[in-house]
N, C-alpha and C. Protein backbone atom coordinates (compact mmCIF):
# COMPACT_ATOMS: atom_id res chain seq x y z
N UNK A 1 12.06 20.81 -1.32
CA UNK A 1 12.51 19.54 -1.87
C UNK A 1 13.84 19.81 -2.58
N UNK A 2 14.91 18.92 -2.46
CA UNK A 2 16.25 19.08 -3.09
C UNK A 2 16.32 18.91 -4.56
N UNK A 3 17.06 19.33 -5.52
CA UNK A 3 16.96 19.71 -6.87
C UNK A 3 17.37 18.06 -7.21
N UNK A 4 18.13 17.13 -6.56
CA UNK A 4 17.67 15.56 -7.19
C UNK A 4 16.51 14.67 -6.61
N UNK A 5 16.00 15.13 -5.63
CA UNK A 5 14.26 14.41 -5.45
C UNK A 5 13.56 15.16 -6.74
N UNK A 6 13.82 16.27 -6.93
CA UNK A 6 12.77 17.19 -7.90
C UNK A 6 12.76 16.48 -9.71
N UNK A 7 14.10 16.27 -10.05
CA UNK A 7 14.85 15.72 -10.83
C UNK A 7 14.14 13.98 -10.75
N UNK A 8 14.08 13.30 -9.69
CA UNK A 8 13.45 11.71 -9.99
C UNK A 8 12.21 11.79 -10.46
N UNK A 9 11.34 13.19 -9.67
CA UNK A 9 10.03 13.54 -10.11
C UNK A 9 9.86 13.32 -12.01
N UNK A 10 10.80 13.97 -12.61
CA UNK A 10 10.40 14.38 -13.66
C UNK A 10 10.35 13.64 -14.87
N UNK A 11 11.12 12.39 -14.74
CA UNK A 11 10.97 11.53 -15.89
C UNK A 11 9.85 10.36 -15.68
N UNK A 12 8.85 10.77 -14.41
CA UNK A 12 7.83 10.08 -14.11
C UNK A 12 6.57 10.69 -15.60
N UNK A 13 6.62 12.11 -15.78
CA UNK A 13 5.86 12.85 -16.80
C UNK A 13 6.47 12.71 -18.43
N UNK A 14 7.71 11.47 -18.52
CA UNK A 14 8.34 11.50 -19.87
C UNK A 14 7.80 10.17 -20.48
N UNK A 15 7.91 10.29 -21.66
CA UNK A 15 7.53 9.17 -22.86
C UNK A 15 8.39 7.95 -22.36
N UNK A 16 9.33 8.04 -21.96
CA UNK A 16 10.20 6.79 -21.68
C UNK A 16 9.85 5.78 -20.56
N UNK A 17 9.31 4.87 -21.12
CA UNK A 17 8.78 3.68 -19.73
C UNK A 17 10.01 3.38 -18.97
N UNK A 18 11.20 2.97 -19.46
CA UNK A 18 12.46 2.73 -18.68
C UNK A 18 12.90 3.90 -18.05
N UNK A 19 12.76 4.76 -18.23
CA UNK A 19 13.19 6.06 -17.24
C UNK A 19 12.20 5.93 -15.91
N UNK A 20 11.05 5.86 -16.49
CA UNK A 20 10.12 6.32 -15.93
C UNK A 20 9.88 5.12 -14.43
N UNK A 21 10.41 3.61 -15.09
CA UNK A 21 10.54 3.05 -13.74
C UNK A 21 11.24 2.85 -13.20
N UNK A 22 12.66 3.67 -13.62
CA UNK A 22 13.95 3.88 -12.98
C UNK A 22 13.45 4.85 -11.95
N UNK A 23 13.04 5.89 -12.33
CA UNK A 23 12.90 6.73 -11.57
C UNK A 23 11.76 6.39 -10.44
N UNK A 24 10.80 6.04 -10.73
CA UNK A 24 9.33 5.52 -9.51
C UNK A 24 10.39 4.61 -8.58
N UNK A 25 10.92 3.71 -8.93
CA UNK A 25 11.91 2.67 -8.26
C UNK A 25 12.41 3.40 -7.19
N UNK A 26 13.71 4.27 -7.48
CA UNK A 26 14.44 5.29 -6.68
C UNK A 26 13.20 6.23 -5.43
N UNK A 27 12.57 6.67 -6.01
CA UNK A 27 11.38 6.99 -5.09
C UNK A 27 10.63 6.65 -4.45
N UNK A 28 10.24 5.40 -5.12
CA UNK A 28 9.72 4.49 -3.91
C UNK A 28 10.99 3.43 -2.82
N UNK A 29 11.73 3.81 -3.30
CA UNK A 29 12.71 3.23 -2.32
C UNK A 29 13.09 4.73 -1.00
N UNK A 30 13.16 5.56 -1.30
CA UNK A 30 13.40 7.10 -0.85
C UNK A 30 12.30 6.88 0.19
N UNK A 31 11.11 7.07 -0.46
CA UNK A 31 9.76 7.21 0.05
C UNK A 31 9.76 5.79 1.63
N UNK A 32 10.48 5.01 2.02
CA UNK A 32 10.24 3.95 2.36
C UNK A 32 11.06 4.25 3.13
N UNK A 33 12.11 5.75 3.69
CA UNK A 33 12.22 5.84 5.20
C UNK A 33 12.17 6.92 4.98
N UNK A 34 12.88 7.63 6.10
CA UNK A 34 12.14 9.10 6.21
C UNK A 34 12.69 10.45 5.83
N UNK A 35 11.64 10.76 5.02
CA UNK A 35 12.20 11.89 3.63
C UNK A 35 11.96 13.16 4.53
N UNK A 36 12.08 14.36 3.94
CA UNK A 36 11.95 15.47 4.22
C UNK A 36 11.27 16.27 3.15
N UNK A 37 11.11 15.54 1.62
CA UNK A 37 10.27 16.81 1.16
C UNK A 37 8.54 16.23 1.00
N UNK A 38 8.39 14.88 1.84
CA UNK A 38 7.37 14.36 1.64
C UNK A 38 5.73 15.48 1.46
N UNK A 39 5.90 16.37 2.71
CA UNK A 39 4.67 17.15 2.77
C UNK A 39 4.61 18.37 1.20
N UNK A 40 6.19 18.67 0.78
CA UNK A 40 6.33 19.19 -0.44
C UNK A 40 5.47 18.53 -1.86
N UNK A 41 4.87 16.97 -2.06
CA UNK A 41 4.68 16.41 -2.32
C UNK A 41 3.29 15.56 -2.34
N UNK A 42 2.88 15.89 -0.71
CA UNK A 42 2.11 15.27 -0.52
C UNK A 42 0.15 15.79 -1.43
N UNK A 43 0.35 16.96 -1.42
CA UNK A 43 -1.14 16.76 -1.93
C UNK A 43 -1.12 16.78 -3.30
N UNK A 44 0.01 17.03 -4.19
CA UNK A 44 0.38 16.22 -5.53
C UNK A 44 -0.30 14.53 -6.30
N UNK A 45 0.37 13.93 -4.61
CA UNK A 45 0.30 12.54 -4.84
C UNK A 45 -1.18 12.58 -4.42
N UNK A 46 -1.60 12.87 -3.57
CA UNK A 46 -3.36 12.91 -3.25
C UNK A 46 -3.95 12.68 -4.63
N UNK A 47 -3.27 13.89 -5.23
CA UNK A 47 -4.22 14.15 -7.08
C UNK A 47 -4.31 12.72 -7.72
N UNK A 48 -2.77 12.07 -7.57
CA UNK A 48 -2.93 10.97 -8.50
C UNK A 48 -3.38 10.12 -8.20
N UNK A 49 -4.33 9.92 -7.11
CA UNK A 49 -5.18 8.88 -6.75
C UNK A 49 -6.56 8.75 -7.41
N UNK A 50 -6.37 9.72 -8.13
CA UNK A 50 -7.70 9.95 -9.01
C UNK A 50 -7.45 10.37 -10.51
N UNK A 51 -6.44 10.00 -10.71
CA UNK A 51 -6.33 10.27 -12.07
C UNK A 51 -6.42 9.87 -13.06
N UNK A 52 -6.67 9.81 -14.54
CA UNK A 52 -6.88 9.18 -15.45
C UNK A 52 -5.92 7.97 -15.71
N UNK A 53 -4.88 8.09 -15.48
CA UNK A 53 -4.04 7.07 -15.74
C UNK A 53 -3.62 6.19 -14.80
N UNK A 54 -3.71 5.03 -15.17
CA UNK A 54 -3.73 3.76 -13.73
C UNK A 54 -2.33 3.77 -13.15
N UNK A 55 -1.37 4.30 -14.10
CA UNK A 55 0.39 4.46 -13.73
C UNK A 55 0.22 5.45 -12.51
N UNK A 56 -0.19 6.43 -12.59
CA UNK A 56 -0.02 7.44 -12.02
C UNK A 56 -1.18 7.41 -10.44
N UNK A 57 -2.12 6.48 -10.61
CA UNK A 57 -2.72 6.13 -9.60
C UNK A 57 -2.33 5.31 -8.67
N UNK A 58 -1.31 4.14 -9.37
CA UNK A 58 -0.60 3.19 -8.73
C UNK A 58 0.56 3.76 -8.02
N UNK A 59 1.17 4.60 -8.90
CA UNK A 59 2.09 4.94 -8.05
C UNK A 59 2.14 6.24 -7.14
N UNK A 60 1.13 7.05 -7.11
CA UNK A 60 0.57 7.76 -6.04
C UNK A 60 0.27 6.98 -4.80
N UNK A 61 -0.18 5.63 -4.90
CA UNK A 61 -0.91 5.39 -4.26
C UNK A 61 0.43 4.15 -3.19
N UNK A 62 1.77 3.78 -3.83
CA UNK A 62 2.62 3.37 -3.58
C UNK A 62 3.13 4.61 -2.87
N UNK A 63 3.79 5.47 -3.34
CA UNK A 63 4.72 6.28 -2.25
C UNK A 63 4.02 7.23 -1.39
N UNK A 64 2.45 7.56 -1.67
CA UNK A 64 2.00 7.48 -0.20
C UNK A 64 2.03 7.02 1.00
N UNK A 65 1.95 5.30 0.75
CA UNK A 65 2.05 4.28 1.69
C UNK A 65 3.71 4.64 2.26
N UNK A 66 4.35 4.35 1.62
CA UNK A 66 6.33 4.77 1.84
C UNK A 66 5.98 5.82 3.43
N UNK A 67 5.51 6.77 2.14
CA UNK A 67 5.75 8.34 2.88
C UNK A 67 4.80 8.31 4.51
N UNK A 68 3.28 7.61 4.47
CA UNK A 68 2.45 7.83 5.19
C UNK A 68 3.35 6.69 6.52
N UNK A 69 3.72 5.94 6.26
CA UNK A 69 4.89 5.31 7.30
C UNK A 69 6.09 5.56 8.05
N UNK A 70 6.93 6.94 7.43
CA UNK A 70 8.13 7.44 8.07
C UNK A 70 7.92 8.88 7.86
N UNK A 71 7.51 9.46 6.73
CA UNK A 71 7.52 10.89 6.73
C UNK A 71 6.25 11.77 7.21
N UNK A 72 5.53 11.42 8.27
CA UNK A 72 4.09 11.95 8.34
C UNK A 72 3.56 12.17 9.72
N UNK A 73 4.60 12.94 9.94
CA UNK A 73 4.19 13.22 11.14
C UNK A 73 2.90 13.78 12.02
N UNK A 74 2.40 14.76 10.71
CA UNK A 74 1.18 15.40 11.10
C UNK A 74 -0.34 14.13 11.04
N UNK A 75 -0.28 13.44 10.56
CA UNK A 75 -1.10 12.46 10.23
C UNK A 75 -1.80 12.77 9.23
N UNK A 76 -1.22 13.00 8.28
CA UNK A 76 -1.89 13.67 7.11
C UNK A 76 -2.92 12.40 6.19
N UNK A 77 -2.53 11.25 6.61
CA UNK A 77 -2.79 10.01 5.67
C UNK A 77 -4.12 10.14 6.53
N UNK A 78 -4.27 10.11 7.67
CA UNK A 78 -5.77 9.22 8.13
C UNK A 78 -7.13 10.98 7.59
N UNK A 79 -6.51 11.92 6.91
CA UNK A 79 -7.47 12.32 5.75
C UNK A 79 -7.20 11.72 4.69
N UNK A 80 -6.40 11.38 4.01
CA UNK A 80 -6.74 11.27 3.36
C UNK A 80 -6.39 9.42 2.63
N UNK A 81 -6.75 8.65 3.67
CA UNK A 81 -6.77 7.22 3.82
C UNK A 81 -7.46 6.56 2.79
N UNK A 82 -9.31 7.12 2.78
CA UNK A 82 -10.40 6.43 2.30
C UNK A 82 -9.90 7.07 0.60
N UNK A 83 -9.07 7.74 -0.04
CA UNK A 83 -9.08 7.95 -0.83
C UNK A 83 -7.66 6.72 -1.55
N UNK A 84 -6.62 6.75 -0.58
CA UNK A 84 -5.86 5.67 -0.66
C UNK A 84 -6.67 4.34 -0.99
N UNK A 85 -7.18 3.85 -0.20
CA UNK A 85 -8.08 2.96 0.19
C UNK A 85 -8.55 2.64 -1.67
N UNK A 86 -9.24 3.44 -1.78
CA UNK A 86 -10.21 3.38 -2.79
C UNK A 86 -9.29 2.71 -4.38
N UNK A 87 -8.13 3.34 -4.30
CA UNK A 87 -7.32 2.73 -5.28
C UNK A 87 -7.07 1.22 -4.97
N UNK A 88 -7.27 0.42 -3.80
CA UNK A 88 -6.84 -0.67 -3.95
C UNK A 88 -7.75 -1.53 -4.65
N UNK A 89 -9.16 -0.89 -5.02
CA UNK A 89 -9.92 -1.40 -5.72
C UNK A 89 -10.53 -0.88 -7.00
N UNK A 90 -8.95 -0.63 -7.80
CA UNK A 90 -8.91 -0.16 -9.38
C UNK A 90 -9.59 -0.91 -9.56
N UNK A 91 -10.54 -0.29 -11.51
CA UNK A 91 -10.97 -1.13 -12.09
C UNK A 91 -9.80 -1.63 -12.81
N UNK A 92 -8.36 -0.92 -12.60
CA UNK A 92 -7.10 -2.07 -13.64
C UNK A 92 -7.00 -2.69 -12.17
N UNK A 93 -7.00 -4.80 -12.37
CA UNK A 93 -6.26 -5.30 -11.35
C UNK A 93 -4.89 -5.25 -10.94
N UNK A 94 -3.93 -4.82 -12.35
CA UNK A 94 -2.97 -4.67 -11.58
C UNK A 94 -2.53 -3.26 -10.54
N UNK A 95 -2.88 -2.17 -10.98
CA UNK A 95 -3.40 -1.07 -10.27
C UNK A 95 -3.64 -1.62 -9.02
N UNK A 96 -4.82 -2.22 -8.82
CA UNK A 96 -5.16 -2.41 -7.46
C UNK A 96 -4.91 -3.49 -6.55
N UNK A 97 -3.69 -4.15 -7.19
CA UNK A 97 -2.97 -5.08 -6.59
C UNK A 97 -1.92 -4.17 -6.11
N UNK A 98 -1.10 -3.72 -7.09
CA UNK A 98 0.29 -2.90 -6.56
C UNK A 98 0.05 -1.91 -5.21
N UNK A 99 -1.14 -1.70 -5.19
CA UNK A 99 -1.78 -0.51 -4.29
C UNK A 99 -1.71 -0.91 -2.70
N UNK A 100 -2.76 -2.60 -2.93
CA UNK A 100 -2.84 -3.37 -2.34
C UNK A 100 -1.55 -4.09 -1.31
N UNK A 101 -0.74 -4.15 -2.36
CA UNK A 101 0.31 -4.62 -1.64
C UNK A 101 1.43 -3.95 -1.21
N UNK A 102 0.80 -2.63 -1.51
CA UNK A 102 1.97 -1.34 -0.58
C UNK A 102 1.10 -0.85 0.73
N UNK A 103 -0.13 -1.37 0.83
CA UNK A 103 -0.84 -0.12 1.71
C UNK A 103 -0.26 -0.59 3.32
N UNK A 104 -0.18 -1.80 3.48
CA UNK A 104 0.03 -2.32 5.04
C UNK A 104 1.51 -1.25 5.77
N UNK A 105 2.23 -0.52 4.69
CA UNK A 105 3.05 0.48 5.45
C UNK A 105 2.32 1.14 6.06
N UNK A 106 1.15 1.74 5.62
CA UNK A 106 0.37 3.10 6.06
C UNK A 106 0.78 2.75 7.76
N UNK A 107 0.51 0.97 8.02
CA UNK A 107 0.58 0.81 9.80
C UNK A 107 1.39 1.44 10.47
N UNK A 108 2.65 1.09 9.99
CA UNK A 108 4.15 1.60 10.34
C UNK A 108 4.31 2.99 11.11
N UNK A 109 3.13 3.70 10.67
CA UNK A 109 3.39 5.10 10.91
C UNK A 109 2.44 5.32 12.23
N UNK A 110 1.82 4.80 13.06
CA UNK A 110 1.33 5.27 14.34
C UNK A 110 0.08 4.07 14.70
N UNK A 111 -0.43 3.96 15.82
CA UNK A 111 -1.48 3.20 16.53
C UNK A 111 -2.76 3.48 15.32
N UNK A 112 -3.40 4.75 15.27
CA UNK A 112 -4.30 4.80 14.78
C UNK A 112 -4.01 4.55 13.47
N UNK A 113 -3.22 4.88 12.81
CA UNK A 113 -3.01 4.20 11.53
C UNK A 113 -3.22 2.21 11.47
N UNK A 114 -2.54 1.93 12.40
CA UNK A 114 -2.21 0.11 12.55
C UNK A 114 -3.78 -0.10 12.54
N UNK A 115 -4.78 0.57 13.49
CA UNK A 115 -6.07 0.02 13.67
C UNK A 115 -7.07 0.09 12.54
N UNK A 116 -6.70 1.46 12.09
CA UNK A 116 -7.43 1.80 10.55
C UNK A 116 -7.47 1.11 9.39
N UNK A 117 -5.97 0.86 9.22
CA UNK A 117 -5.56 -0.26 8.08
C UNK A 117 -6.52 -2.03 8.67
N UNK A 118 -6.19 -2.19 9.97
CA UNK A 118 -5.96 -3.31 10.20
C UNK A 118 -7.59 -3.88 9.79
N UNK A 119 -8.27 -2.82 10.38
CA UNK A 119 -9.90 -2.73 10.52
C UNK A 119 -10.30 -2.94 8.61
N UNK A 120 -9.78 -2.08 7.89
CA UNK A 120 -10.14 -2.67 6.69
C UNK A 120 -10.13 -3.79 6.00
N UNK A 121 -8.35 -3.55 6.35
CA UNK A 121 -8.27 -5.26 5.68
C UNK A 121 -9.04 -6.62 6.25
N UNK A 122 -9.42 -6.14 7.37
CA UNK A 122 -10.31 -7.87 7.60
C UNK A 122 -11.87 -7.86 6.89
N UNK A 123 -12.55 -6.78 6.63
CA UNK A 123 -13.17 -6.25 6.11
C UNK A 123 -12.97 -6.67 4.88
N UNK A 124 -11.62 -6.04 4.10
CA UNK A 124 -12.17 -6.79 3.09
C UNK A 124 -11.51 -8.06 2.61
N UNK A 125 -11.13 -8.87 3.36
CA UNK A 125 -10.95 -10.12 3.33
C UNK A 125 -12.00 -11.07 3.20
N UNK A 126 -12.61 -10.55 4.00
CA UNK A 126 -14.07 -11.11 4.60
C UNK A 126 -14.93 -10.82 3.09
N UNK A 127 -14.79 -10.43 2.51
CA UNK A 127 -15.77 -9.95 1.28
C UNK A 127 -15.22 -10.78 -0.26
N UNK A 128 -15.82 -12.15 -0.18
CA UNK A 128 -15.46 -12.66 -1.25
C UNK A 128 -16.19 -12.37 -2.39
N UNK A 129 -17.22 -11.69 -2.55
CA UNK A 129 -17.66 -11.55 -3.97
C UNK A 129 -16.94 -10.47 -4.55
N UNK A 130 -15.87 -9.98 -4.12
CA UNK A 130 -15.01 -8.93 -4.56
C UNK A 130 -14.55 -10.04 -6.00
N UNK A 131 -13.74 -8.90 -7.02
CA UNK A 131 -13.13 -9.63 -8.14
C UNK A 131 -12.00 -9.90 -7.64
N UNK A 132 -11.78 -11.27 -8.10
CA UNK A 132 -10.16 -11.68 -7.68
C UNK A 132 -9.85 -11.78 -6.19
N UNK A 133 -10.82 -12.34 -5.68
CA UNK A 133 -10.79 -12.21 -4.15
C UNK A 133 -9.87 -13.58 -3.44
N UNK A 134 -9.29 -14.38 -4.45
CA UNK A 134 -8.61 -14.85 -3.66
C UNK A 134 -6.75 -14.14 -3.79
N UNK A 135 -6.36 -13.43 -5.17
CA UNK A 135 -5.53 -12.49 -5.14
C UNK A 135 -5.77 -11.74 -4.20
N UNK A 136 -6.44 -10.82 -3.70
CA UNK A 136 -7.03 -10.00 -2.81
C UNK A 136 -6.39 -10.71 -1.37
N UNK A 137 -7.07 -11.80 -1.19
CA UNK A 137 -6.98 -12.13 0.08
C UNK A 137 -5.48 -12.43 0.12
N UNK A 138 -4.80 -13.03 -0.57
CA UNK A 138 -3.54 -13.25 -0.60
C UNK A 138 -2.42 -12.45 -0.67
N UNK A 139 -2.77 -11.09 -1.08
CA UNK A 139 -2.09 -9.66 -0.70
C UNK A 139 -2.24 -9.54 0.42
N UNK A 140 -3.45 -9.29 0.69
CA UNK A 140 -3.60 -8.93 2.38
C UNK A 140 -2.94 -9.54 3.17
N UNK A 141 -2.81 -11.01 3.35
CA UNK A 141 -2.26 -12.04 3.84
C UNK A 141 -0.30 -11.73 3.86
N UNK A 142 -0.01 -11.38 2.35
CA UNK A 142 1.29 -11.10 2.85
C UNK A 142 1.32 -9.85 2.89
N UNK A 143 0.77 -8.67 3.30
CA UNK A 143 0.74 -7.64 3.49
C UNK A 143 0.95 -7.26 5.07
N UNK A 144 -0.10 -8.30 5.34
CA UNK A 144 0.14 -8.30 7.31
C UNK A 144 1.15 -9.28 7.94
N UNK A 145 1.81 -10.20 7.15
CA UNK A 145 3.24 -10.56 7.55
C UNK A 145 4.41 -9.95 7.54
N UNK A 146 4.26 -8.77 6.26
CA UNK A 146 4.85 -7.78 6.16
C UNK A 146 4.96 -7.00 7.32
N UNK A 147 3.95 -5.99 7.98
CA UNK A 147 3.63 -5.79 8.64
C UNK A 147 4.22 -6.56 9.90
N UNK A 148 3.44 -7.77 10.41
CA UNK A 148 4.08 -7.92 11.48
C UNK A 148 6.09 -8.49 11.55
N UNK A 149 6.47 -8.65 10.33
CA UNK A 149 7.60 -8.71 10.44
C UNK A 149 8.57 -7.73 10.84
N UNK A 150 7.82 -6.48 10.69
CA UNK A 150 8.66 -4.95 10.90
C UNK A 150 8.07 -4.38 12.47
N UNK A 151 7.34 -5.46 12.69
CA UNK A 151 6.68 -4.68 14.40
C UNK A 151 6.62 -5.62 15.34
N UNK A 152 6.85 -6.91 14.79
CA UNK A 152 6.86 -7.96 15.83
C UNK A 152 5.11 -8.20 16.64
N UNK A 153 4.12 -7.55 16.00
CA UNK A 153 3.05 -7.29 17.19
C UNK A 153 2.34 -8.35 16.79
N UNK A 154 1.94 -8.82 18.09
CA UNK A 154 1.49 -10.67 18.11
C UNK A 154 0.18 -10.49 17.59
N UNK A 155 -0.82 -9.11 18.00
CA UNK A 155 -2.06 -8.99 17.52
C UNK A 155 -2.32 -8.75 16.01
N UNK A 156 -1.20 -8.74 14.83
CA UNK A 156 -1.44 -8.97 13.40
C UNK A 156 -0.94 -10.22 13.19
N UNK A 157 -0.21 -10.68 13.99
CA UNK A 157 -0.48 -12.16 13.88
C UNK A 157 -1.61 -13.25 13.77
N UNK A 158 -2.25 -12.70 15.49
CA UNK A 158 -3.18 -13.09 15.49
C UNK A 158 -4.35 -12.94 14.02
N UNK A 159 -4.61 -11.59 13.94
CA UNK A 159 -5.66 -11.30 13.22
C UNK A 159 -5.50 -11.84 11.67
N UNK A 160 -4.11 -12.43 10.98
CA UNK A 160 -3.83 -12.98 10.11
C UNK A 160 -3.99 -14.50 10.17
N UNK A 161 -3.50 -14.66 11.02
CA UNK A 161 -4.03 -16.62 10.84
C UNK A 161 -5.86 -16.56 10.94
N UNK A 162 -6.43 -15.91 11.99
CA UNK A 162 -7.67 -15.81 11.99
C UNK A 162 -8.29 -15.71 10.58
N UNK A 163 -7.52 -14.92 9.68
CA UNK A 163 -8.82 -14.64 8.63
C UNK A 163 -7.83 -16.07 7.41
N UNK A 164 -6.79 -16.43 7.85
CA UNK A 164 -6.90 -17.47 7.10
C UNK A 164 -7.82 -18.41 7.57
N UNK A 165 -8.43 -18.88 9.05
CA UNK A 165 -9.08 -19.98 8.82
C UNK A 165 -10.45 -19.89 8.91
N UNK A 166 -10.65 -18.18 7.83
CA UNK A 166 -11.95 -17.99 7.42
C UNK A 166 -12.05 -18.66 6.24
N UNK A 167 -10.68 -19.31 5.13
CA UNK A 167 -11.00 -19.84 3.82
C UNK A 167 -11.27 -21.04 3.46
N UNK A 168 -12.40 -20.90 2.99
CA UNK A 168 -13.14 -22.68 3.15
C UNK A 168 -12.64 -23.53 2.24
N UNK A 169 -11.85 -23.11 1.13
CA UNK A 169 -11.25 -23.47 0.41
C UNK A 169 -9.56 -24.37 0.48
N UNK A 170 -9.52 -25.77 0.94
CA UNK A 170 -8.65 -26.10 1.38
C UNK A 170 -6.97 -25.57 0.80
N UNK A 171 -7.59 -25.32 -0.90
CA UNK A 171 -6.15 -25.16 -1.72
C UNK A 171 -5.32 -23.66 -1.16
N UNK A 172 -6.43 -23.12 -1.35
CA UNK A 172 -6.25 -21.39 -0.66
C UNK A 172 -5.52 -21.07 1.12
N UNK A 173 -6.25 -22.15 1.98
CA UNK A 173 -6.06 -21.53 3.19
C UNK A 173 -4.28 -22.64 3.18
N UNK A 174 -3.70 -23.25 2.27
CA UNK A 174 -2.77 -23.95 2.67
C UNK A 174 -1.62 -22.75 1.94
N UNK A 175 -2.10 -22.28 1.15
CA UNK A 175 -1.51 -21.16 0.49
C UNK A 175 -1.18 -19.89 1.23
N UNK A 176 -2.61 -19.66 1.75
CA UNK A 176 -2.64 -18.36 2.68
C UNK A 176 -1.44 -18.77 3.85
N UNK A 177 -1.68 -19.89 4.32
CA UNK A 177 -0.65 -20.30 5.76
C UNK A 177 0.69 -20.58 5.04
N UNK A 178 1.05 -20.96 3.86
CA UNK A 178 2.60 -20.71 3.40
C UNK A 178 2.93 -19.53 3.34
N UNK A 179 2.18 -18.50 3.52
CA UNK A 179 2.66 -16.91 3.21
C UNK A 179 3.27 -16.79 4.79
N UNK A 180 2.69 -17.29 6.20
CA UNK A 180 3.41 -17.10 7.00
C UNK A 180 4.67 -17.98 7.76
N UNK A 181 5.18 -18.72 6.89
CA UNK A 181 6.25 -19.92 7.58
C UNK A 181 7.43 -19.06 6.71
């Protein structure tokens, strides 16, 4: 890893909140095409998917997604996915929103990735007794427009209007369908 990727690393571990999201910023922007010290990195960020602090879970769990999309060649994410995964359902909501609404990169990065992701999220779309399940659904929702905006593929299209007109809720599914116009 080059001595200024190493350098953004480090004011992530300082007292200063404004450094600290200067610096995540720059990295997650880095992280979002294709790096070279990602695998330098990578089972670091694994750790912080489990860590005491929801900062450090969130944003493990953000430049994974980055990294598991352009820098990952080996397929290192589909081990360690279900652990990704698991952060999108912090007990902090915002934690597991931010998580939430980075994970649809993971697609970006190969077929089996697109099916893995894709397979969850309808899954848990489909699962309204979740907390905050219409936030939930509404990440997902622009998560896979996201998604299909960067791949053009008609089948997350498809599978996105579909689980909007799973919401019985008229206010919601008019909401969910403004996320794709």
């Amino acid at each position: 890893m080059d001595e200024k990727t190493m350098q953004r690393f480090e004011p992530l571990e300082g007292k200063d909140k404004a450094l600290q999201m200067e610096a995540f910023l720059e990295l997650k922007s880095e992280a979002d095409k294709k790096v070279d010290w990602a695998y330098d990195m990578w089972d670091e960020l694994v750790l912080w998917l489990t860590d005491k602090d929801n900062h450090r879970r969130s944003r493990g769990a953000q430049l994974l997604a980055g990294l598991a999309a352009h820098s990952d060649p080996e397929d290192r994410i589909l081990d360690d996915f279900s652990a990704l995964w698991q952060v999108t359902k912090d007990e902090k909501t915002v934690t597991a929103r931010h998580s939430l609404q980075a994970i649809w990169k993971v697609a970006l990065g190969g077929d089996e990735q697109r099916k893995l992701l894709l397979s969850h999220l309808e899954d848990r779309f489909k699962d309204d007794m979740q907390k905050h399940h219409t936030l939930v659904r509404y990440d997902i929702i622009v998560g896979l427009r996201e998604l299909y905006i960067r791949t053009g593929d008609e089948g997350i299209k498809d599978a996105a209007l579909s689980l909007i007109e799973l919401e019985e809720d008229s206010k919601y599914k008019k909401k969910y369908r403004a996320a794709w116009k």
